[in-house]
Protein backbone atom coordinates (compact mmCIF):
# COMPACT_ATOMS: atom_id res chain seq x y z
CA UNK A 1 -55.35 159.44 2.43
CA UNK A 2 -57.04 156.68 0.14
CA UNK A 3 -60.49 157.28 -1.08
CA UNK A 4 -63.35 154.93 -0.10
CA UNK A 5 -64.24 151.93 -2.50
CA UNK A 6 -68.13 151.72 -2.50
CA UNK A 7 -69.02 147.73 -1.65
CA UNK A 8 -71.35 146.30 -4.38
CA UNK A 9 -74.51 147.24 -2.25
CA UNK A 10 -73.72 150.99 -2.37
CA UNK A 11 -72.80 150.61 -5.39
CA UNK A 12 -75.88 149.21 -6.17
CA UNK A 13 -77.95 152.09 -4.21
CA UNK A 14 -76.06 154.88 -6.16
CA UNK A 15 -76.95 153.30 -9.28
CA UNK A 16 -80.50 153.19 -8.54
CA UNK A 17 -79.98 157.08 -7.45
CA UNK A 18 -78.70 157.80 -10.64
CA UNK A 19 -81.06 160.67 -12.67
CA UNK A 20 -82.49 161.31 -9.50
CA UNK A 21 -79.47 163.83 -7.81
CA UNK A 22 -81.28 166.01 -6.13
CA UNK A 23 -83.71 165.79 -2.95
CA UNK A 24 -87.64 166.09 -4.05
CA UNK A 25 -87.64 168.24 -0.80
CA UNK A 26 -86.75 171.46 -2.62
CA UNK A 27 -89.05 174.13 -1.80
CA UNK A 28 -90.95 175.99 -4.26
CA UNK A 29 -90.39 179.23 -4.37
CA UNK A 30 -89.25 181.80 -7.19
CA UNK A 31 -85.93 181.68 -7.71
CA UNK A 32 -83.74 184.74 -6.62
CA UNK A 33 -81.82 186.64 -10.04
CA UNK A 34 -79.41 189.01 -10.70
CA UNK A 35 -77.19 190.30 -13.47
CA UNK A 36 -73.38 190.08 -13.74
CA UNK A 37 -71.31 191.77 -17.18
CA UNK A 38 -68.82 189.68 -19.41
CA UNK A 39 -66.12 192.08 -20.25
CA UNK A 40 -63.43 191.06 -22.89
CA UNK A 41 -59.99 189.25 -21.73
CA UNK A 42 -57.27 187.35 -22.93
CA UNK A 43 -57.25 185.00 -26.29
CA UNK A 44 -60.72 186.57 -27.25
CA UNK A 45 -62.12 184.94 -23.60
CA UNK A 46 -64.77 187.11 -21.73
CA UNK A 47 -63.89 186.84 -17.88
CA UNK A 48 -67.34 187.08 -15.76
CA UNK A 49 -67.34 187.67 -11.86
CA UNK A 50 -69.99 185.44 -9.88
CA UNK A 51 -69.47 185.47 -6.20
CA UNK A 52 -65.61 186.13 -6.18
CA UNK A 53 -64.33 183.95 -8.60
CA UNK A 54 -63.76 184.72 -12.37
CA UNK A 55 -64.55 182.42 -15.28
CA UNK A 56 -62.72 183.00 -18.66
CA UNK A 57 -65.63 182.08 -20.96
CA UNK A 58 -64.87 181.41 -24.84
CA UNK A 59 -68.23 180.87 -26.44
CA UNK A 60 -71.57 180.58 -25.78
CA UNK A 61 -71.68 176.52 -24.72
CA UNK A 62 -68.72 177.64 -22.65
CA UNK A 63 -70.85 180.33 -20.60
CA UNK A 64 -73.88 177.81 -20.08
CA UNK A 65 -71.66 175.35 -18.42
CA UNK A 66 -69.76 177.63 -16.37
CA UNK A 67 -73.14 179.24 -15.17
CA UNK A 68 -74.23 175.81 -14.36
CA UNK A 69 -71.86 174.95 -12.11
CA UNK A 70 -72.35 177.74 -10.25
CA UNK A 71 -76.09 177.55 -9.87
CA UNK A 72 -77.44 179.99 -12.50
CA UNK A 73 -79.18 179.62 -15.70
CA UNK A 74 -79.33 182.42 -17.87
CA UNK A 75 -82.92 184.46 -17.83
CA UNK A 76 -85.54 183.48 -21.02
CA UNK A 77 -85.48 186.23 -23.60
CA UNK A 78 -81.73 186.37 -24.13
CA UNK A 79 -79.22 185.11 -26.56
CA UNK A 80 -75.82 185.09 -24.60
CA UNK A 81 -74.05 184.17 -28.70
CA UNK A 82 -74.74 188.16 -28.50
CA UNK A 83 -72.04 188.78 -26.50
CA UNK A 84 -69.33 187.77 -28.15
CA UNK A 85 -66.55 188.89 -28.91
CA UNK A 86 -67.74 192.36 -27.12
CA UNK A 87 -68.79 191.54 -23.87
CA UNK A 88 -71.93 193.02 -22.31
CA UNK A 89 -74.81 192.53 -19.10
CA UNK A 90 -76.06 189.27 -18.75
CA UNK A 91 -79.82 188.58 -16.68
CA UNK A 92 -79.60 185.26 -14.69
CA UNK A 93 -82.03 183.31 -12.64
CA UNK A 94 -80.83 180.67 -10.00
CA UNK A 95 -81.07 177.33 -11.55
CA UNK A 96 -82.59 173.95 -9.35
CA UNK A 97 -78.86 173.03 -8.45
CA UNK A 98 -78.44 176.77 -6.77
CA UNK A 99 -81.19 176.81 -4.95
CA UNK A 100 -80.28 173.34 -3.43
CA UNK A 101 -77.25 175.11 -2.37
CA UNK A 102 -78.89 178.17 -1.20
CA UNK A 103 -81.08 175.95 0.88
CA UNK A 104 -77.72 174.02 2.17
CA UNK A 105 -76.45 177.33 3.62
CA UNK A 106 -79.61 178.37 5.10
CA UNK A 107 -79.72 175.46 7.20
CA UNK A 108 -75.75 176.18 8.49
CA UNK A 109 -76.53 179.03 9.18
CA UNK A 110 -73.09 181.30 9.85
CA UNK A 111 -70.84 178.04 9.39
CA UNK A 112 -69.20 177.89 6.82
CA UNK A 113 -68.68 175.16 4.08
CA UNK A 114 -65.39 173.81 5.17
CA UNK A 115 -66.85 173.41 8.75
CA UNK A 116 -69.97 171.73 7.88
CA UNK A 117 -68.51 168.43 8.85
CA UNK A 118 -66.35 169.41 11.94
CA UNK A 119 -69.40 168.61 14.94
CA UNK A 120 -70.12 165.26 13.34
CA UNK A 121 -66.77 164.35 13.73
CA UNK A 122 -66.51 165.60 17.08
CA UNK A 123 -69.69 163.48 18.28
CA UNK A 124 -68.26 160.17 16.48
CA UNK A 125 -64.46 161.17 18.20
CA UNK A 126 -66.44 161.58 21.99
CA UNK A 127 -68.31 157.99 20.81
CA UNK A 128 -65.16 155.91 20.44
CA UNK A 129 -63.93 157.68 23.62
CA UNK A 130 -66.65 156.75 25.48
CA UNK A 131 -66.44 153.07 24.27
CA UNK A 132 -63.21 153.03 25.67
CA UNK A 133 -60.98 154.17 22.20
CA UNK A 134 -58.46 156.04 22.33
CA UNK A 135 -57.88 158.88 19.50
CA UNK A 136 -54.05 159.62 18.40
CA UNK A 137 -55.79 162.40 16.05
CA UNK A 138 -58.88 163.51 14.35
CA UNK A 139 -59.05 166.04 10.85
CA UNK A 140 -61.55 167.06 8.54
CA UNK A 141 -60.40 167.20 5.03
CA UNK A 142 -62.38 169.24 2.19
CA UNK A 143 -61.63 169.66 -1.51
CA UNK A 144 -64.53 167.98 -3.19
CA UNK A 145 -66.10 166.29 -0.75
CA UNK A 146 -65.83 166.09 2.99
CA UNK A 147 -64.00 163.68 4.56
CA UNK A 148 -63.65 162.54 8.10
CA UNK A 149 -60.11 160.95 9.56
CA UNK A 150 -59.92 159.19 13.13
CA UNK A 151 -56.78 157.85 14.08
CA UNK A 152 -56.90 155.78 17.00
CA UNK A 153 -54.64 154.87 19.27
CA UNK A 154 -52.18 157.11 21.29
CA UNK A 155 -51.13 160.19 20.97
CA UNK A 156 -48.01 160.78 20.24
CA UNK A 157 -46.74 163.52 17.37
CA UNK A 158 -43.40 162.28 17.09
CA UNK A 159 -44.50 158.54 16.92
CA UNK A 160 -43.24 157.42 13.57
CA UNK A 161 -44.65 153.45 12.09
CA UNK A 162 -41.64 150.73 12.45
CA UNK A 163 -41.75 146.93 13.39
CA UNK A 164 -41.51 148.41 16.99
CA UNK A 165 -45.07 150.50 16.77
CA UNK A 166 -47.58 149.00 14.78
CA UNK A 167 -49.87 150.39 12.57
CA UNK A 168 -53.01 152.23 13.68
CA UNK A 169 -56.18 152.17 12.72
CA UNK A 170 -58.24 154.95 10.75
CA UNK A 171 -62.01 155.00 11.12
CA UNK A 172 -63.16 157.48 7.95
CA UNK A 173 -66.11 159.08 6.46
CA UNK A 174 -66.79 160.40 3.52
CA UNK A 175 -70.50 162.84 2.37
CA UNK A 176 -70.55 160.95 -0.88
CA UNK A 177 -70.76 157.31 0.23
CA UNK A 178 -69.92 156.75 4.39
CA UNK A 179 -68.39 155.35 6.87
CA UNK A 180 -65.18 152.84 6.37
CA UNK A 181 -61.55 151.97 7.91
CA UNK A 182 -57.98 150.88 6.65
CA UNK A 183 -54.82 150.94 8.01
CA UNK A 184 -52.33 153.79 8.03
CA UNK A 185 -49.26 153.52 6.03
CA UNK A 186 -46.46 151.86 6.53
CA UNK A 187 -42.87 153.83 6.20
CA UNK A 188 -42.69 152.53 2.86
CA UNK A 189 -46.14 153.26 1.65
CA UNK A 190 -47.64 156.15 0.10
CA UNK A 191 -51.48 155.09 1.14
CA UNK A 192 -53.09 152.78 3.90
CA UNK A 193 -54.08 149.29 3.24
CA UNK A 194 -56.89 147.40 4.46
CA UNK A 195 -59.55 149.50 3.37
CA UNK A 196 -63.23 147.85 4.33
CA UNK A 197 -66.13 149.64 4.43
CA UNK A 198 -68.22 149.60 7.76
CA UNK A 199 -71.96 148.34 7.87
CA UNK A 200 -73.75 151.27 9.18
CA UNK A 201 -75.63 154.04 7.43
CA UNK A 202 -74.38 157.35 5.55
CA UNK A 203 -74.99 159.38 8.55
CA UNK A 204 -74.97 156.95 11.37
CA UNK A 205 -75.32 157.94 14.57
CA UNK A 206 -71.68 158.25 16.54
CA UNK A 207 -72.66 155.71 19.32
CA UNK A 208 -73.37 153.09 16.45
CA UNK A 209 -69.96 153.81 14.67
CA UNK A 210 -67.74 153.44 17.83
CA UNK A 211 -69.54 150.38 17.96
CA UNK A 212 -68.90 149.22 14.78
CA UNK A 213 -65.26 149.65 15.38
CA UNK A 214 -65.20 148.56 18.99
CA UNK A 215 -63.28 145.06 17.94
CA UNK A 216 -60.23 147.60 16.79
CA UNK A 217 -59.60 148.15 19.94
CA UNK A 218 -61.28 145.02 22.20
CA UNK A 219 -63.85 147.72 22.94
CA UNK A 220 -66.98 147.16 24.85
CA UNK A 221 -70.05 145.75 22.69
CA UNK A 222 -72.91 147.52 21.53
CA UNK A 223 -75.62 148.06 24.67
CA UNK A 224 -72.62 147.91 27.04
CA UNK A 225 -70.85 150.97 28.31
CA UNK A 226 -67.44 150.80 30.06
CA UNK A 227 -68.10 152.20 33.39
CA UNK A 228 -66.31 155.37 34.16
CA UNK A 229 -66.66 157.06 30.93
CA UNK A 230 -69.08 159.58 30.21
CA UNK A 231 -69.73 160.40 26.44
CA UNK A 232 -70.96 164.10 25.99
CA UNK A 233 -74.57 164.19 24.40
CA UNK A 234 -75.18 160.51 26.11
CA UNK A 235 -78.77 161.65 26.04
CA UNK A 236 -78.81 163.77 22.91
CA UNK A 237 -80.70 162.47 20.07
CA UNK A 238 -81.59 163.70 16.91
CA UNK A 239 -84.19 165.79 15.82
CA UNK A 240 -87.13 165.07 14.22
CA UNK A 241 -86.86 164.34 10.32
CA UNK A 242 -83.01 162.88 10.87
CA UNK A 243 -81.67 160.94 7.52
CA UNK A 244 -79.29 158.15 8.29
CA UNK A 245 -79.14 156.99 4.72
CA UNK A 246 -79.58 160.09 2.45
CA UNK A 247 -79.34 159.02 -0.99
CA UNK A 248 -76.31 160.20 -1.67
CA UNK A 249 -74.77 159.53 -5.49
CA UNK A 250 -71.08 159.20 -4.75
CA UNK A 251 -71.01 162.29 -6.95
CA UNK A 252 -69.49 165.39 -4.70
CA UNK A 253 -70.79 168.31 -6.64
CA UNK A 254 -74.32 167.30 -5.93
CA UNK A 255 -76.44 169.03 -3.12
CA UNK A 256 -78.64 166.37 -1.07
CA UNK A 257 -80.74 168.31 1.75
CA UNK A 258 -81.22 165.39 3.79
CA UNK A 259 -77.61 164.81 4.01
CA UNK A 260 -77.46 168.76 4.93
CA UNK A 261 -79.85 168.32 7.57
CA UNK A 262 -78.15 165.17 9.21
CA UNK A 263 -75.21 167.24 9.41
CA UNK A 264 -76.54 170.86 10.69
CA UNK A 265 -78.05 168.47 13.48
CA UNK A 266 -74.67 168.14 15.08
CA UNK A 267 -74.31 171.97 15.57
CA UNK A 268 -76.37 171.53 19.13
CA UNK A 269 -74.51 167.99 19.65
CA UNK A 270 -72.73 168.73 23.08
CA UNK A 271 -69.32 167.62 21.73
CA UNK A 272 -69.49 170.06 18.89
CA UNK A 273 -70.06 173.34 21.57
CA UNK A 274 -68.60 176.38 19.98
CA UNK A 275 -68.16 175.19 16.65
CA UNK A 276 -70.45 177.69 15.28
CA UNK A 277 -67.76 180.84 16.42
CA UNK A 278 -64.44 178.79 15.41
């Protein structure tokens, strides 16, 4: 699936968003520590264990950055070049960036990570339906960032593109810049074409996404339901505090609460019932 190409406003936005990553909403409150041991490994490395996975560290630089990433600094009053080449215990304190992320999984709750964008792309799929669209297929991708795929159109597994069928339409999202379409690929193409982003918010609300994409289709406008269809959640909305436009950076390995809240909202959407225990 192609990645979406930020239009010159969003590019703009992120710009402006730039040295300022992270939400001012981060609470203050001491930050949680604990202490992990390098032990030597291969090619004069030390391996460290944080979590589950293990880092091959090869000199002090090398430790600070690999700490970082995973949200720990390491506690005043040490000098971690005093480890090497032996190994030995290390103190660490959880850095800004961890306790974003801490804060991230508080709000989820028992869901985990790769699920976090599942309900909101279960409210925009009953959205379209209840404009009148008609979803082929729906899937949540996650490597570095969440990303949202609607296929619309009918259903059909075996259904392969030729001048017979023509090509359907994909409304996507992405958590690092929004909402967009393009077409899907043709037999002889690797990636969809078309790509154009849509003119609604980060974390739009699913009735104003189906109808930003309602002329896909010949859909019913905006302020006019087709009769007939029921949406789930017609009369849910959002709790107080709701972001449409977090400031997201277009960077994935940043943590922006407001985006996190937006998102955990959808756990209690009606179209997203039973998420939490899949």
């Amino acid at each position: 699936m192609p990645k979406k190409q930020s239009t010159a406003a969003k590019k703009a936005r992120r710009a402006a968003c730039q040295g300022a990553k992270y939400t001012p909403a981060l609470r203050q409150h001491t930050p949680r520590s604990t202490t992990t041991r390098l032990t030597p490994g291969e090619r004069e490395a030390l391996e460290m264990s944080l979590g589950g996975p293990t880092w091959s560290v090869y000199h002090a630089d090398s430790l600070r950055h690999s700490l970082y990433w995973t949200g720990w600094d390491i506690a005043p009053g040490q000098d971690p070049q005093d480890l090497f080449p032996a190994g030995g215990q290390l103190q660490l304190t959880r850095n800004e960036r961890g306790m974003l992320e801490d804060q991230a999984k508080e709000l989820w709750g028992t869901v985990p990570f790769h699920k976090t964008a599942d309900a909101y792309a279960l409210a925009a799929v009953a959205a379209i339906r209840a404009r009148g669209g008609r979803i082929a297929d729906w899937d949540v991708h996650v490597d570095e960032d969440r990303r949202i795929y609607i296929t619309l159109g009918e259903d059909d597994e075996d259904r392969e593109p030729s001048k017979d069928q023509p090509l359907r339409w994909v409304v996507g999202w992405m958590d690092t810049s929004g909402w967009f379409t393009f077409l899907e690929a043709a037999p002889d193409e690797s990636l969809g074409s078309c790509l154009s982003d849509l003119a609604c918010p980060v974390m739009a609300l699913p009735e104003d996404v189906a109808a930003e994409v309602a002329h896909l289709w010949g859909g019913a406008p905006a302020g006019e339901p087709l009769p007939g269809l029921e949406e789930p959640g017609r009369n849910w909305r959002p709790p107080h505090g709701y972001v449409q436009d977090p400031p997201v950076t277009g960077d994935a390995t940043d943590v922006v609460l407001d985006l996190e809240r937006s998102l955990a909202a959808y756990l209690n959407h009606p179209a997203a019932t039973g998420i939490q225990g899949a």
